[in-house]
N, C-alpha and C. Protein backbone atom coordinates (compact mmCIF):
# COMPACT_ATOMS: atom_id res chain seq x y z
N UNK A 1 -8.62 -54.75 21.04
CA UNK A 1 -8.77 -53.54 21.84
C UNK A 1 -10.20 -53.56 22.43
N UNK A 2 -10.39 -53.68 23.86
CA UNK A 2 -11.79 -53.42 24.75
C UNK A 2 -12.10 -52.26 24.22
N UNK A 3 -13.54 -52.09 24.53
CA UNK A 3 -14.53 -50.51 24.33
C UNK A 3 -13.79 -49.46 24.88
N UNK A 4 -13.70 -50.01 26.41
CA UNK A 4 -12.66 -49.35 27.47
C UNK A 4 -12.01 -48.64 26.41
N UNK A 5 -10.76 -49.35 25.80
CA UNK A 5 -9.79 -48.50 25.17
C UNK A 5 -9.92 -47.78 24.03
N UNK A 6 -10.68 -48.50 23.28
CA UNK A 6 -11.24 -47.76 22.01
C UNK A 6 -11.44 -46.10 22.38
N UNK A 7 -12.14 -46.17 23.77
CA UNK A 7 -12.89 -44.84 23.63
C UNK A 7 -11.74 -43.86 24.71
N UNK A 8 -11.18 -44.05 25.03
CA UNK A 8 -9.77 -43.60 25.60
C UNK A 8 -9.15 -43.32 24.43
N UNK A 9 -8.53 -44.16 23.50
CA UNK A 9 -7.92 -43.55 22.41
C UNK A 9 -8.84 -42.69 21.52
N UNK A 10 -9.94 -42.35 21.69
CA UNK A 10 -10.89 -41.62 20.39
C UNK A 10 -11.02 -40.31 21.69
N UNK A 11 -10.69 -40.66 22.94
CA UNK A 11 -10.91 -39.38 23.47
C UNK A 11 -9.86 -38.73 23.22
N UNK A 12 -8.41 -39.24 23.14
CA UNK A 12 -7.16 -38.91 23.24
C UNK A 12 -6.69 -38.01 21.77
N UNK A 13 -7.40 -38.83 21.00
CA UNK A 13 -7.28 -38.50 19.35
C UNK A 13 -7.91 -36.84 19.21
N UNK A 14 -9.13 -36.62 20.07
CA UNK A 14 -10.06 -35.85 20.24
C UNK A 14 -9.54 -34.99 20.86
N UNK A 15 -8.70 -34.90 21.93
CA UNK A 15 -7.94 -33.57 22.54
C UNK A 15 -6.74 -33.33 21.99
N UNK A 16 -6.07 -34.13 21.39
CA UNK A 16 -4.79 -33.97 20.14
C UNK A 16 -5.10 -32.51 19.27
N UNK A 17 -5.98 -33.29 18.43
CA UNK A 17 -7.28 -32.45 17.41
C UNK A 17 -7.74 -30.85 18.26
N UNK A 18 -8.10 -31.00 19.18
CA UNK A 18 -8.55 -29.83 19.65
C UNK A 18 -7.60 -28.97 20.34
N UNK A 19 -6.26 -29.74 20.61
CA UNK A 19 -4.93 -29.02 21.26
C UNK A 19 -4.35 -28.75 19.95
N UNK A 20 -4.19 -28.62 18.73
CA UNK A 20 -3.65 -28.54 17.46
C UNK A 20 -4.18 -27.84 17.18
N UNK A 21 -6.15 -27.41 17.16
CA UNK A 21 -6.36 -26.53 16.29
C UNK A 21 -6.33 -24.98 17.40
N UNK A 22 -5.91 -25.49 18.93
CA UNK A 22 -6.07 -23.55 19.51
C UNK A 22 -4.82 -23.61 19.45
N UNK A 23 -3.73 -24.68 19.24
CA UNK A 23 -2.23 -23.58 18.50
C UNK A 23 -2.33 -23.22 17.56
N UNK A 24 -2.74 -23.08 16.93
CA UNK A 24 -2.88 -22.17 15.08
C UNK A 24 -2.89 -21.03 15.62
N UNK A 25 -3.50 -19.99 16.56
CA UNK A 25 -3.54 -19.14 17.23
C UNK A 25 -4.57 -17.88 16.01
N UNK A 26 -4.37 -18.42 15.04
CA UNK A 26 -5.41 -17.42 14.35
C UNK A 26 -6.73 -17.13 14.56
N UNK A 27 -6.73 -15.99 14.98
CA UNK A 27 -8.38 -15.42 15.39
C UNK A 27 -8.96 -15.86 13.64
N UNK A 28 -10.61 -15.65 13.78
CA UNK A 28 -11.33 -15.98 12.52
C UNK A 28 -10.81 -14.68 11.39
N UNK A 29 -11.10 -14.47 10.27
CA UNK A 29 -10.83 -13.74 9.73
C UNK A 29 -11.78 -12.43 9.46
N UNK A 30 -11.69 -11.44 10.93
CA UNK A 30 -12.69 -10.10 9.83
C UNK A 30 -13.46 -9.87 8.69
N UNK A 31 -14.54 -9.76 8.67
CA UNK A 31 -15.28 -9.25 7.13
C UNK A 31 -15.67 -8.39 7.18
N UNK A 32 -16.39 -7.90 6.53
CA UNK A 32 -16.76 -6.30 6.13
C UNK A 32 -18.28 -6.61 6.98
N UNK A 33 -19.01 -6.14 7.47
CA UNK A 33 -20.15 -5.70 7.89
C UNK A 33 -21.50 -6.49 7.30
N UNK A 34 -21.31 -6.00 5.98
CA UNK A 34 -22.59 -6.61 5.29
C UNK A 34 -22.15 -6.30 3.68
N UNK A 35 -22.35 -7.45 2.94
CA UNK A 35 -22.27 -7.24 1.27
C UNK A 35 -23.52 -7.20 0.75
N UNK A 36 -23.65 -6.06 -0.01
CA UNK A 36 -25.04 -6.09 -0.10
C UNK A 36 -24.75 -6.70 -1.88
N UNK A 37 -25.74 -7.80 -2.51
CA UNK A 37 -25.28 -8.78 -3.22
C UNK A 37 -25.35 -8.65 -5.03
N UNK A 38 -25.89 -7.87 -4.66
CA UNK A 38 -26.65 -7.09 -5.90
C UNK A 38 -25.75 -6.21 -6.26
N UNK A 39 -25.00 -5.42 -5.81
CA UNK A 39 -24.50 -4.23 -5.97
C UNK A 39 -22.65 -5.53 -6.26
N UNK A 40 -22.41 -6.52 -5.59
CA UNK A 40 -21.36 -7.49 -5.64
C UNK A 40 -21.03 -8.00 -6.87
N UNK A 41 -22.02 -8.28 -7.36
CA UNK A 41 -21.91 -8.91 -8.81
C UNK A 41 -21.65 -8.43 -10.02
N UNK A 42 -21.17 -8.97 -10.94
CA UNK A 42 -20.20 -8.52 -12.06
C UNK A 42 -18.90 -9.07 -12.21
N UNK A 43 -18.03 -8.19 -12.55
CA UNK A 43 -17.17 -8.81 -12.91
C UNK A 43 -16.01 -7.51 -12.11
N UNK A 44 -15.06 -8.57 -11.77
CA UNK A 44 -13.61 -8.39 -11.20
C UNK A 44 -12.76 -8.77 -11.66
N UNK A 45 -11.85 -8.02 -11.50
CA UNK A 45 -10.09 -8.13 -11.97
C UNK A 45 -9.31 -8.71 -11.24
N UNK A 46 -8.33 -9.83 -11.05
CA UNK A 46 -7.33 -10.10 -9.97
C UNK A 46 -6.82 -9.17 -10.30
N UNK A 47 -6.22 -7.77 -9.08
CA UNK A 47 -4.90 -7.32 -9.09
C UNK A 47 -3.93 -8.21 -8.78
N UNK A 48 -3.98 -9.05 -7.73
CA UNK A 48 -2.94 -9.47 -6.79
C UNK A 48 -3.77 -10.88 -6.05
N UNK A 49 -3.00 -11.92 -5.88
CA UNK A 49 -3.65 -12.71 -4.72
C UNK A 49 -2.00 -13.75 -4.72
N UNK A 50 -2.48 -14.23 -2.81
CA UNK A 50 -1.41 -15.26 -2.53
C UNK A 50 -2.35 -15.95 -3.17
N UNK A 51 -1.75 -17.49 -4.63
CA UNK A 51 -2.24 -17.77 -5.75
C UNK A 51 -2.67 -19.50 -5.07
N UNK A 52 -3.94 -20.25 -5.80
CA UNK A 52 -3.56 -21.46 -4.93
C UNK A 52 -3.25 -22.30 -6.14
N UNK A 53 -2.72 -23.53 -5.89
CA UNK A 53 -2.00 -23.86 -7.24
C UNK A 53 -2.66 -23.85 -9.12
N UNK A 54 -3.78 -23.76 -9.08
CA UNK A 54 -4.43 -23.66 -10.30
C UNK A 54 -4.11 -22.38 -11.08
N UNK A 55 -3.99 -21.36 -10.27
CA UNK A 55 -4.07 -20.21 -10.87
C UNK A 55 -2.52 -19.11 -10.40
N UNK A 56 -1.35 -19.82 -10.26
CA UNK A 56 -0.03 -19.30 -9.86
C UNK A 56 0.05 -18.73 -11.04
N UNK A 57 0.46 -19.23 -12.39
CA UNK A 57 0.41 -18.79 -13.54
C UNK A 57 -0.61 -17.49 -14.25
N UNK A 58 -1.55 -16.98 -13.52
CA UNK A 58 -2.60 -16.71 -14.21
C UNK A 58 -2.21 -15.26 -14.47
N UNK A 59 -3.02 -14.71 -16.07
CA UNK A 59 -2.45 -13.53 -16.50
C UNK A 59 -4.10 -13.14 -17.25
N UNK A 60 -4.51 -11.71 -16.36
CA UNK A 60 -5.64 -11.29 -17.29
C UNK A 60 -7.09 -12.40 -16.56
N UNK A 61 -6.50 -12.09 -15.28
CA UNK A 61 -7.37 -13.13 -14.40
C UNK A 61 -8.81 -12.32 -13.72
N UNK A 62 -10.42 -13.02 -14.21
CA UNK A 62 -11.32 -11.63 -14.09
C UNK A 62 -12.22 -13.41 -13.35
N UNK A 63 -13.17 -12.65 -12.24
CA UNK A 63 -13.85 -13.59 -11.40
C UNK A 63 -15.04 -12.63 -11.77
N UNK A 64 -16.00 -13.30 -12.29
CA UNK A 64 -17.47 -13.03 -12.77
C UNK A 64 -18.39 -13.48 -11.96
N UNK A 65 -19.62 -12.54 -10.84
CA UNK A 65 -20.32 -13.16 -10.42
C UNK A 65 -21.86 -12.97 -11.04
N UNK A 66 -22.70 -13.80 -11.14
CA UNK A 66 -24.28 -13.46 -11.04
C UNK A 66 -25.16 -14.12 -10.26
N UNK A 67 -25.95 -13.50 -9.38
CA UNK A 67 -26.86 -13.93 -8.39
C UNK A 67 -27.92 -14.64 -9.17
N UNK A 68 -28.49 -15.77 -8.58
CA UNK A 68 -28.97 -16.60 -8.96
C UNK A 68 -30.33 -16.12 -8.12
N UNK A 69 -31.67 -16.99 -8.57
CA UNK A 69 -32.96 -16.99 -8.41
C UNK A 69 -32.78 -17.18 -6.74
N UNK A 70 -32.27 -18.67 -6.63
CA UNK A 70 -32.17 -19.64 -5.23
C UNK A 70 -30.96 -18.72 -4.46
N UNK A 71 -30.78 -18.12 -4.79
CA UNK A 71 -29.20 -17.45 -3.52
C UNK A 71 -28.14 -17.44 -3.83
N UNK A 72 -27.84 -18.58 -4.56
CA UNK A 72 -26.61 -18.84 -4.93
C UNK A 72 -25.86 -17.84 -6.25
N UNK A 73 -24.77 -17.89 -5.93
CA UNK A 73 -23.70 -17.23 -6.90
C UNK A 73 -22.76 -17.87 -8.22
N UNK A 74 -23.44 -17.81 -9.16
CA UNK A 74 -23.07 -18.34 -10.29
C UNK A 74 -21.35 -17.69 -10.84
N UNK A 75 -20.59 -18.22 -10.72
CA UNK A 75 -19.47 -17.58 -10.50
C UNK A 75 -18.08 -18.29 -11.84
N UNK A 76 -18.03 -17.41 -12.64
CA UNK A 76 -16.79 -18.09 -14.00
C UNK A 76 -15.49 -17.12 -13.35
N UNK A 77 -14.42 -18.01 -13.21
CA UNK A 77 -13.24 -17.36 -13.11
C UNK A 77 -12.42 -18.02 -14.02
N UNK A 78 -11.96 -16.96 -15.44
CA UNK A 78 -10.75 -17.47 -16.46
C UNK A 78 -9.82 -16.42 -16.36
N UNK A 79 -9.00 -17.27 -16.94
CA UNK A 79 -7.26 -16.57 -16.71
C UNK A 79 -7.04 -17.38 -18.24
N UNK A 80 -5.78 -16.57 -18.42
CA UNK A 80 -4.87 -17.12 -19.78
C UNK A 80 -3.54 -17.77 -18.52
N UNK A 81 -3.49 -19.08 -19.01
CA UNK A 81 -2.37 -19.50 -18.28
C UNK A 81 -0.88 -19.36 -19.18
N UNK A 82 -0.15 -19.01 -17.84
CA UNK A 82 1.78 -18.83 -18.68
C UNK A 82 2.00 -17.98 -19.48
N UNK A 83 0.81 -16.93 -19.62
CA UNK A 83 0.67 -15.48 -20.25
C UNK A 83 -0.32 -14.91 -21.55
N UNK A 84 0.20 -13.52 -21.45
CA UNK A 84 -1.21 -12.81 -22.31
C UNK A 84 -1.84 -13.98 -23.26
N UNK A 85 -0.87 -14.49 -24.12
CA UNK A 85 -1.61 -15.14 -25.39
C UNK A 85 -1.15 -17.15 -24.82
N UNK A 86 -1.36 -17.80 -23.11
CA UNK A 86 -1.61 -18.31 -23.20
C UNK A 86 -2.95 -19.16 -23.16
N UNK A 87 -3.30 -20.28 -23.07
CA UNK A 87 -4.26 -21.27 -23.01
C UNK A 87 -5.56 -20.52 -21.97
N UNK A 88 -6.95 -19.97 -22.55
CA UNK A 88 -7.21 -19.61 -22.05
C UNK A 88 -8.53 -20.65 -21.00
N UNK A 89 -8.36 -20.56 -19.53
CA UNK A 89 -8.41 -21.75 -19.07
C UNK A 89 -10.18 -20.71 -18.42
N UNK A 90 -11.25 -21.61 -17.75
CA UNK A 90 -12.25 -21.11 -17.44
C UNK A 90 -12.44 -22.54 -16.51
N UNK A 91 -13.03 -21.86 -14.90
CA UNK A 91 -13.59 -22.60 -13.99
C UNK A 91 -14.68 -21.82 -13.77
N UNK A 92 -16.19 -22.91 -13.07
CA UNK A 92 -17.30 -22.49 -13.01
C UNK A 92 -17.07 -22.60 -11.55
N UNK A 93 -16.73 -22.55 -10.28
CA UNK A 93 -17.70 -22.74 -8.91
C UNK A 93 -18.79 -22.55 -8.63
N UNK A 94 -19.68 -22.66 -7.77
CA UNK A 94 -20.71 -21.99 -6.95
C UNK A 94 -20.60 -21.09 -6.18
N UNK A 95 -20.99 -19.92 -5.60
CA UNK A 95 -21.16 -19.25 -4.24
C UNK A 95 -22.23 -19.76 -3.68
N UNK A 96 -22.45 -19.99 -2.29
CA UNK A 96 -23.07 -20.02 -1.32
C UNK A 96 -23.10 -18.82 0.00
N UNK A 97 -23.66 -17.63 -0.92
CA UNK A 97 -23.56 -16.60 0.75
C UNK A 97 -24.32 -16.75 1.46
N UNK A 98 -23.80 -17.02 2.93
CA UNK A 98 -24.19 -16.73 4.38
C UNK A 98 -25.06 -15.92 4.48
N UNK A 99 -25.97 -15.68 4.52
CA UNK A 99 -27.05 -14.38 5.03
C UNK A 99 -26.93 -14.51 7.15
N UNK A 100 -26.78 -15.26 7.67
CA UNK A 100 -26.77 -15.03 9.09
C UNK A 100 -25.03 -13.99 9.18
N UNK A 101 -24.44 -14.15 7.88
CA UNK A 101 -23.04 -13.58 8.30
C UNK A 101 -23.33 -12.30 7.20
N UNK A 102 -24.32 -11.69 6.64
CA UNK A 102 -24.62 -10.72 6.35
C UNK A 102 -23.88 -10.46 4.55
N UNK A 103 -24.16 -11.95 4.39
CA UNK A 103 -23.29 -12.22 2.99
C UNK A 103 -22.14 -11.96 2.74
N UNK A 104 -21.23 -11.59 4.02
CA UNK A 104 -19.63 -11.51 3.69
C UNK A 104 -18.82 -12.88 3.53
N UNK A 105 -19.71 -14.13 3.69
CA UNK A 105 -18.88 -15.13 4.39
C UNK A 105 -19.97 -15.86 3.33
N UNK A 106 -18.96 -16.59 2.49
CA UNK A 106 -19.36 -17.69 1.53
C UNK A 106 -18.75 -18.99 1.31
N UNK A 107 -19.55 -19.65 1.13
CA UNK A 107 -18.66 -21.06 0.33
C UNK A 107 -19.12 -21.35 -0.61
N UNK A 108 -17.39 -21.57 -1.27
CA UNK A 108 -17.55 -21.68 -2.85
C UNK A 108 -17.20 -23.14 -3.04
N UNK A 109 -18.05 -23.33 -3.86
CA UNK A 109 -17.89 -24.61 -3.83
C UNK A 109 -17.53 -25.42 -5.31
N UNK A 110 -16.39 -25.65 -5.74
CA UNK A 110 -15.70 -26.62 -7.06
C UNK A 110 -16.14 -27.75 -7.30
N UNK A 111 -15.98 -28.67 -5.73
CA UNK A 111 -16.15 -30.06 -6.26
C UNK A 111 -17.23 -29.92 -5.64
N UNK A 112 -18.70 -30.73 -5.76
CA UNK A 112 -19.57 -31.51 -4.99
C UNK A 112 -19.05 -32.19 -4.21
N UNK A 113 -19.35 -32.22 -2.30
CA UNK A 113 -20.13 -31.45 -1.93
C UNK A 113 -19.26 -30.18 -0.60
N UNK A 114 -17.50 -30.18 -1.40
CA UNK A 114 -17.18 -29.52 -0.77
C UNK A 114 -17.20 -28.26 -0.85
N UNK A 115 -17.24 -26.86 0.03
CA UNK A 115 -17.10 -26.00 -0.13
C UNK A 115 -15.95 -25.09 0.49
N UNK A 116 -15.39 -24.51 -0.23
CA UNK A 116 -13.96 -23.59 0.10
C UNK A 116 -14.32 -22.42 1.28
N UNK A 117 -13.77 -21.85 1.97
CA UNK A 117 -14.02 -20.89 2.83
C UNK A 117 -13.52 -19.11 2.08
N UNK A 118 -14.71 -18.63 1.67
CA UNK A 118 -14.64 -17.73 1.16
C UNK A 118 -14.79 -16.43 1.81
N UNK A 119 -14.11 -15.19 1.70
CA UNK A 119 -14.64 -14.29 3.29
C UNK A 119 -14.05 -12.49 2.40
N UNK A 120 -15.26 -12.30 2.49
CA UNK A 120 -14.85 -10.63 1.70
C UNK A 120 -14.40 -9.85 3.17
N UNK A 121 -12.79 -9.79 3.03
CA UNK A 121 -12.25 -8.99 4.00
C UNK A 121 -12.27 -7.94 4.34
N UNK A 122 -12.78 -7.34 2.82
CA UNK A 122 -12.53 -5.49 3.19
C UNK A 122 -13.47 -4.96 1.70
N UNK A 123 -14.15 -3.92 1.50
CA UNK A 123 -14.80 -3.56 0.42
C UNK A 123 -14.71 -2.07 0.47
N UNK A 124 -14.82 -1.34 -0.55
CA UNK A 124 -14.57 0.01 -0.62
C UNK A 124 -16.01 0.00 -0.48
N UNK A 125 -16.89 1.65 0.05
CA UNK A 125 -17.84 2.10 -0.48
C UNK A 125 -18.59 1.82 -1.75
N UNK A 126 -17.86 2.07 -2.65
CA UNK A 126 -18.18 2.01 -3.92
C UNK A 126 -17.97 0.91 -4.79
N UNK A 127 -18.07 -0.30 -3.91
CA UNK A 127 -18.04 -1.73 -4.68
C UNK A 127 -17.21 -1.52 -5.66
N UNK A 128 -15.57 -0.75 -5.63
CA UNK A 128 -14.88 -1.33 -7.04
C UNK A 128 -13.31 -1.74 -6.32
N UNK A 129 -13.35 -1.93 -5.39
CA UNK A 129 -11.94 -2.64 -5.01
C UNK A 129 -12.19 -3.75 -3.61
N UNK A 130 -12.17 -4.66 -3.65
CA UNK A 130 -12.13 -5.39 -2.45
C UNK A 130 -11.08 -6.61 -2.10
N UNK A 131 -11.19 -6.87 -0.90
CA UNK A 131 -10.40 -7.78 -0.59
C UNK A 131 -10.56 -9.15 -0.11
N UNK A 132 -10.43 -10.50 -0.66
CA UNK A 132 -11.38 -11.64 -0.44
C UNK A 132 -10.09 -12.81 0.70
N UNK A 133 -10.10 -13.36 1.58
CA UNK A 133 -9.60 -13.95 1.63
C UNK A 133 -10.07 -15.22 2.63
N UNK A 134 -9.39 -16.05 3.38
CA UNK A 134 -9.53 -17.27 4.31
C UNK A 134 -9.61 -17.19 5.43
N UNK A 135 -10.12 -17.71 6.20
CA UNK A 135 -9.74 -17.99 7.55
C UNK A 135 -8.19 -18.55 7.86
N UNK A 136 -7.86 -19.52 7.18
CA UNK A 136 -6.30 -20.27 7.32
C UNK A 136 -5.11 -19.29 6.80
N UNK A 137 -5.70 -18.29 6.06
CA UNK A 137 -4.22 -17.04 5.40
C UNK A 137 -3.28 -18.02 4.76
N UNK A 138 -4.15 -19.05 4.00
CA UNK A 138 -3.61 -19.46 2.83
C UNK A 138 -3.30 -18.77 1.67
N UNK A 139 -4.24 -18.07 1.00
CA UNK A 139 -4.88 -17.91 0.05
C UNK A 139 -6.09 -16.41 0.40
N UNK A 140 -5.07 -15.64 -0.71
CA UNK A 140 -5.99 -13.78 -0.78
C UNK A 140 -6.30 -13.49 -1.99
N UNK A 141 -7.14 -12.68 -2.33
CA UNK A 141 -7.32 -12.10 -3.71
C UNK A 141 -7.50 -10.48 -3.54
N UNK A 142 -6.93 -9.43 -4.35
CA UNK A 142 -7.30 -8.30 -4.38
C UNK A 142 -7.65 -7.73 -5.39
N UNK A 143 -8.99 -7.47 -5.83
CA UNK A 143 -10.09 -7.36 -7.00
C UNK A 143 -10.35 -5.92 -7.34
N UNK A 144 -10.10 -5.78 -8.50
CA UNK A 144 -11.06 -4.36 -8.75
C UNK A 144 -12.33 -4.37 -9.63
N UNK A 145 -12.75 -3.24 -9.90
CA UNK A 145 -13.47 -3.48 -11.09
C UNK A 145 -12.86 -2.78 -12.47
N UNK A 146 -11.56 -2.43 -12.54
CA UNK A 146 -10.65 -2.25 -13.68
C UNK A 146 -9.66 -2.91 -13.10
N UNK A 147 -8.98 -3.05 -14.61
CA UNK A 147 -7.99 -4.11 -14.77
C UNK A 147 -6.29 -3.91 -13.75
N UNK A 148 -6.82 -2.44 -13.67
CA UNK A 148 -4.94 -1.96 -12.85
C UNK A 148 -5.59 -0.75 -11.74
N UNK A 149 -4.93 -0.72 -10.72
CA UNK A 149 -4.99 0.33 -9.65
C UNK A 149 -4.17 1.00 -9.36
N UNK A 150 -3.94 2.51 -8.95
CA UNK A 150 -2.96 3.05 -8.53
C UNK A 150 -1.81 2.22 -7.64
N UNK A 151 -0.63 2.47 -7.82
CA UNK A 151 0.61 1.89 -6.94
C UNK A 151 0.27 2.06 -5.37
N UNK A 152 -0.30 3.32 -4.94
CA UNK A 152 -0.71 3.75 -3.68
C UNK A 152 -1.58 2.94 -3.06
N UNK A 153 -3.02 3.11 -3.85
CA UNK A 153 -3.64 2.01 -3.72
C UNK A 153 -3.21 0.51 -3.77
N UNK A 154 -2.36 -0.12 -3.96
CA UNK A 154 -2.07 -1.19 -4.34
C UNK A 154 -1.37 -1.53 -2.97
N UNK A 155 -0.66 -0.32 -2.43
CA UNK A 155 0.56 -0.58 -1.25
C UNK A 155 -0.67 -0.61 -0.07
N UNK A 156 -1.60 0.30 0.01
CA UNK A 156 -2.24 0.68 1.00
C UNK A 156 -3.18 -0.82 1.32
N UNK A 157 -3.37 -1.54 0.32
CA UNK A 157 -4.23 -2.74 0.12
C UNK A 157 -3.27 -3.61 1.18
N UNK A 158 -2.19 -3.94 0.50
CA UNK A 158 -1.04 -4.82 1.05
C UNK A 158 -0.92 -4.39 2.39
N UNK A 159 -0.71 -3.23 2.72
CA UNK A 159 -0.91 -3.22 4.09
C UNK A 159 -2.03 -3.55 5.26
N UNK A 160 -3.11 -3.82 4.02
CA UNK A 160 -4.56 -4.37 5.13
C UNK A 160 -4.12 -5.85 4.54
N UNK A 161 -4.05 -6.43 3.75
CA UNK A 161 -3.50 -7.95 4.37
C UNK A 161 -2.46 -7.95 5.07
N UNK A 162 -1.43 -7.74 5.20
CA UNK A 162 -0.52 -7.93 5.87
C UNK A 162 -1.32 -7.72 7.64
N UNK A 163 -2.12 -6.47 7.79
CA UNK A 163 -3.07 -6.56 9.60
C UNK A 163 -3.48 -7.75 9.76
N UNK A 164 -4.10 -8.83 8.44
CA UNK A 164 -5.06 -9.45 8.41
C UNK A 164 -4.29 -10.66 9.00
N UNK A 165 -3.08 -11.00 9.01
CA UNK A 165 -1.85 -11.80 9.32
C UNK A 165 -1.25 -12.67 8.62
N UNK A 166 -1.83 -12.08 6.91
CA UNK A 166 -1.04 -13.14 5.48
C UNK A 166 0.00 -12.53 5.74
N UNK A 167 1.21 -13.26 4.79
CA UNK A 167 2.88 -13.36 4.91
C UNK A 167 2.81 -12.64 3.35
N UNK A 168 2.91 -10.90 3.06
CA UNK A 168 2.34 -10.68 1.99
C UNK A 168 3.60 -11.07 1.04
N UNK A 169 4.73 -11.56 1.02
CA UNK A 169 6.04 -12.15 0.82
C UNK A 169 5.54 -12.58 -0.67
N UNK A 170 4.28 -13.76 -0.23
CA UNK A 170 3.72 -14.52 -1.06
C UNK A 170 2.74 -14.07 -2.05
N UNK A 171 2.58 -12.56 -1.73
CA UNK A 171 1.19 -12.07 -2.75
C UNK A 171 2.04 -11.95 -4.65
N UNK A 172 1.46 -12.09 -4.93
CA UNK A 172 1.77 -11.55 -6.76
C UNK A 172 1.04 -11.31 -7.10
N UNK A 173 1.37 -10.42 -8.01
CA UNK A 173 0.77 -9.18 -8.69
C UNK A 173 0.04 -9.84 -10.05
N UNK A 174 -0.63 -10.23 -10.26
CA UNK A 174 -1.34 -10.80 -11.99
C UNK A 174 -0.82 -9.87 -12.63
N UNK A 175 -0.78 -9.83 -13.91
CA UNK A 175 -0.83 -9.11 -14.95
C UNK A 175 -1.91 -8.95 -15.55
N UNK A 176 -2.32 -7.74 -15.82
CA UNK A 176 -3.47 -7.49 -16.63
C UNK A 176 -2.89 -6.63 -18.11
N UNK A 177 -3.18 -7.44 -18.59
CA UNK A 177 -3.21 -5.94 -20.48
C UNK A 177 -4.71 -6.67 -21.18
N UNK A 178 -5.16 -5.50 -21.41
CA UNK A 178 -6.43 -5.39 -22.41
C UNK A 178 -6.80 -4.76 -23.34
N UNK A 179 -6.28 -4.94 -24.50
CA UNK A 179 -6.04 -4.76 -25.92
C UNK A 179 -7.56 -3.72 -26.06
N UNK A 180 -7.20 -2.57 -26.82
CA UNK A 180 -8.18 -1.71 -27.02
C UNK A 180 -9.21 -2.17 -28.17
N UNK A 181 -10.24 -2.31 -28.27
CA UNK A 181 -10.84 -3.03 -29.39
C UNK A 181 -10.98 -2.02 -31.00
């Protein structure tokens, strides 16, 4: 293959690629304004999320954040997998918040040196219910800071993903029980 063609086919490859990604037709995904980061951290409850395969199973599922010195978000998310009294499983990621995106827009990052597209969709006033999800509407989470939310609340949530253009078909509900000590 001449240069000639090489670069004909890498142009060709190149408008494929760029004709593929404006049919997706998905605008970026909305975030909330500004997370202010301090007030973010702690600990959350999955109510509900479309699940990505690690955590389909997950029961009693709580995402822990703490702000770090350097910016970053020190972040443990465990679940009991296959229920209350199963295997209780713990992942560490990173956060990386955006400050030009006003810390709504993070990447979390599992493996070195990739990072996931993380995006706080919606936040109450009062930092205890929010909504985290993607740009691709793969993958949502709906968090509180207790373990269960009103049904109302719960429907009214589903109806802001569903604006957001997830297929809420796919959302499930975690289970939470937390044994009184």
């Amino acid at each position: 293959m001449t240069i000639r063609h090489r670069r004909s086919f890498l142009a060709c490859l190149l408008a494929i690629a760029a004709l593929l990604a404006a049919c997706n037709g998905m605008q970026p995904l909305e975030t909330v304004e500004h997370v202010d980061l301090e007030r973010f951290m702690g600990d959350w409850y999955v109510i509900a999320h479309i699940p990505t395969f690690v955590e389909d199973e997950a029961y009693n599922a709580v995402e822990s954040y703490a702000l770090e010195d350097d910016g970053t978000v020190a972040t443990t998310f465990t679940f009991r997998e296959g229920g209350f009294d199963g295997e209780l499983k713990t992942m560490t990621p990173r956060g990386f918040p955006d400050a030009t995106a006003n810390h709504a827009v993070w990447g979390m990052r599992f493996v070195w040196p990739i990072k996931a597209d993380y995006r706080i969709a919606w936040l109450d006033e009062d930092y205890t219910v929010t909504i985290v999800g993607r740009n691709k509407r793969d993958y949502v989470w709906i968090m509180a800071r207790t373990p269960s939310i009103s049904q109302a609340r719960y429907d009214e949530l589903v109806g802001k993903i569903r604006a957001m253009g997830y297929d809420t078909g796919d959302l499930r509900r975690v289970p939470q029980r937390w044994d009184a000590p």
